[in-house]
Protein backbone atom coordinates (compact mmCIF):
# COMPACT_ATOMS: atom_id res chain seq x y z
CA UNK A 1 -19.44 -31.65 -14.56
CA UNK A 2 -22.16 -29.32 -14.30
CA UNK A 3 -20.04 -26.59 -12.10
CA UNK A 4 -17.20 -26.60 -14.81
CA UNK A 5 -19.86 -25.84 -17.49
CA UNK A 6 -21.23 -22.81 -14.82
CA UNK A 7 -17.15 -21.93 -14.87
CA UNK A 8 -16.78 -22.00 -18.00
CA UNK A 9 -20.02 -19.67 -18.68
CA UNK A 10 -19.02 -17.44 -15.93
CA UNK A 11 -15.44 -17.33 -18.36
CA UNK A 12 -17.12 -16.47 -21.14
CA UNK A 13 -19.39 -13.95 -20.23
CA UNK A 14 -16.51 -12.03 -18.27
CA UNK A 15 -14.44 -12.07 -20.88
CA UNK A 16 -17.15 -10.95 -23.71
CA UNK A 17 -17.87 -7.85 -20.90
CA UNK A 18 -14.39 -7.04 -21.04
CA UNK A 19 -13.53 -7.14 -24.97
CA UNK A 20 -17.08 -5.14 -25.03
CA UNK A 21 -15.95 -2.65 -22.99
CA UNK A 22 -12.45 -2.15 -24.51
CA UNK A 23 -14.31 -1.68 -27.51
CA UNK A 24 -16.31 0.42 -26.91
CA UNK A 25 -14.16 2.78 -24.90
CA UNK A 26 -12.19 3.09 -28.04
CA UNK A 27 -14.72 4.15 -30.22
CA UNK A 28 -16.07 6.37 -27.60
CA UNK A 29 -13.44 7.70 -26.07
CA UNK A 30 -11.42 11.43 -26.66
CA UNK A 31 -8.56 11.26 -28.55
CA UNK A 32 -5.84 13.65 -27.62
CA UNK A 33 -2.96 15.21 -30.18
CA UNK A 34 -1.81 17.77 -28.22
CA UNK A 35 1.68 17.58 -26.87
CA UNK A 36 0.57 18.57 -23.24
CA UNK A 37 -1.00 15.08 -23.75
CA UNK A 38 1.91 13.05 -23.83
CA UNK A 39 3.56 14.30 -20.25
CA UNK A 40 3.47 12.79 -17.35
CA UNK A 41 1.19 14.63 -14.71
CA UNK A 42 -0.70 16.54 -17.34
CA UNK A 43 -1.13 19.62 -15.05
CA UNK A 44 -0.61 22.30 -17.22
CA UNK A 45 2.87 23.38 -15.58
CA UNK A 46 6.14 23.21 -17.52
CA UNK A 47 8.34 20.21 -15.39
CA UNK A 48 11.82 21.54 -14.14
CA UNK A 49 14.83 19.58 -13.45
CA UNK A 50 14.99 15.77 -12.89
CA UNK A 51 12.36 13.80 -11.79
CA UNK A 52 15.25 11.91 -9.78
CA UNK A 53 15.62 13.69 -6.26
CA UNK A 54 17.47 11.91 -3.72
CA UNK A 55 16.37 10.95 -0.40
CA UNK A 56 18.11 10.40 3.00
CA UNK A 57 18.02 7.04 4.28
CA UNK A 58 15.86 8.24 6.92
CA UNK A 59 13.16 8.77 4.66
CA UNK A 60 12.70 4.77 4.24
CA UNK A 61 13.48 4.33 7.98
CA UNK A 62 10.35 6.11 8.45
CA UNK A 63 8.32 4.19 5.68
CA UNK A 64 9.64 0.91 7.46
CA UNK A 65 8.51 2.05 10.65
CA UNK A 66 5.18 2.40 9.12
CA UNK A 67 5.10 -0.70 7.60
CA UNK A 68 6.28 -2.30 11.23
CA UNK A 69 3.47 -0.76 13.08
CA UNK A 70 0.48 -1.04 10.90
CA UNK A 71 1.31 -4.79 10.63
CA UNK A 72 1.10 -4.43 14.60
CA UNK A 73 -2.13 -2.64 14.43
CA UNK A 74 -3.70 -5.79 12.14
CA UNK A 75 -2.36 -8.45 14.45
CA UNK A 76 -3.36 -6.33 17.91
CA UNK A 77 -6.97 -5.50 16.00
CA UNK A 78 -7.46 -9.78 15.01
CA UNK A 79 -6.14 -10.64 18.69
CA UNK A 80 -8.97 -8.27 20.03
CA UNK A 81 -11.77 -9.84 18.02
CA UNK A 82 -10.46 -13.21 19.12
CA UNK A 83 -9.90 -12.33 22.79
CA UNK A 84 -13.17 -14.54 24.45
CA UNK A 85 -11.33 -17.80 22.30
CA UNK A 86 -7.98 -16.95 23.44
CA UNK A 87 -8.22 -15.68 27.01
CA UNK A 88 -6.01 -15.60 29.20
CA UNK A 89 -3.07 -16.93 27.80
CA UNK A 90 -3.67 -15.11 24.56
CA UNK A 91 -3.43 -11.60 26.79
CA UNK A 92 -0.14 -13.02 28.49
CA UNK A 93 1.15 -13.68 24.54
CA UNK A 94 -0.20 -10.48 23.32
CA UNK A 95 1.54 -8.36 26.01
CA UNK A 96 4.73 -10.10 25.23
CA UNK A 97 4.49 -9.12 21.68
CA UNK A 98 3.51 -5.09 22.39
CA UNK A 99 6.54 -5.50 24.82
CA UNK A 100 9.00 -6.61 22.18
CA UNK A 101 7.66 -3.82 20.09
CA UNK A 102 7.75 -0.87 22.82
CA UNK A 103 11.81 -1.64 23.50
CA UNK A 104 12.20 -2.14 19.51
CA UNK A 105 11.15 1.17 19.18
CA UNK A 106 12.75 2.63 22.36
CA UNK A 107 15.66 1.14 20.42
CA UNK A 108 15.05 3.20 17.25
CA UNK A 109 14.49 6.42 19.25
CA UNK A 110 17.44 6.66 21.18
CA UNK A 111 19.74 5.46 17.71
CA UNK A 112 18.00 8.63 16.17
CA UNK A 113 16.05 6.78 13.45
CA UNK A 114 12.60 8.85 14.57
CA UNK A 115 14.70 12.33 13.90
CA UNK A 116 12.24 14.82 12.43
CA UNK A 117 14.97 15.66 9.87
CA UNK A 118 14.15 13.54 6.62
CA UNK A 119 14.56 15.10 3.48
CA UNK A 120 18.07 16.10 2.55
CA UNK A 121 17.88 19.84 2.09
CA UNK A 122 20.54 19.94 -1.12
């Protein structure tokens, strides 16, 4: 009982800092009128056109890749921490899955979906 009175203190206290802060930010804090204020980006430079450009699909291929092999980077960085515990079978698995990934990608090269040639030019 005594840790949910600890919680509950720990609740409190948090949640007086935040209000506090809120608070006080607002009194504090500058107040802008201006209508520069209220765009986005607040840069100083006039925006032109729409803020909607499109993008070839090859664009998110690329993000995807990403995505693909920086989740391989984490799992290839944890296996190398753990190599003593997993030995040798752990390598054996390990290559296997850098494998699958090298002829994934080989894949993707030869359909063209690593094409330097994102952004349609329109």
């Amino acid at each position: 009982m005594e840790s949910i009175g600890r919680i509950a203190l720990y609740f409190v206290f948090t949640a007086g800092a935040v209000i506090f802060l809120i608070v006080l930010s607002y009194f504090l804090g500058e107040r802008h009128s201006a209508r520069t204020g209220q765009q986005p980006y607040e840069s100083g430079i006039e925006p032109i056109g729409s803020a909607r450009v499109r993008f070839d699909v090859r664009f998110y291929l690329i993000a995807i890749f990403f995505v693909i092999f920086d989740l391989e980077t984490a799992f290839v960085l944890i296996w190398a921490v753990a190599l003593k515990q997993t030995g040798l079978p752990g390598f054996v698995e390990m290559l296997v899955f850098i494998g699958v990934l090298v002829i994934a990608l080989i894949y993707l090269w030869r359909l063209g979906g690593l094409d330097t040639k994102m952004v349609n030019s329109k």
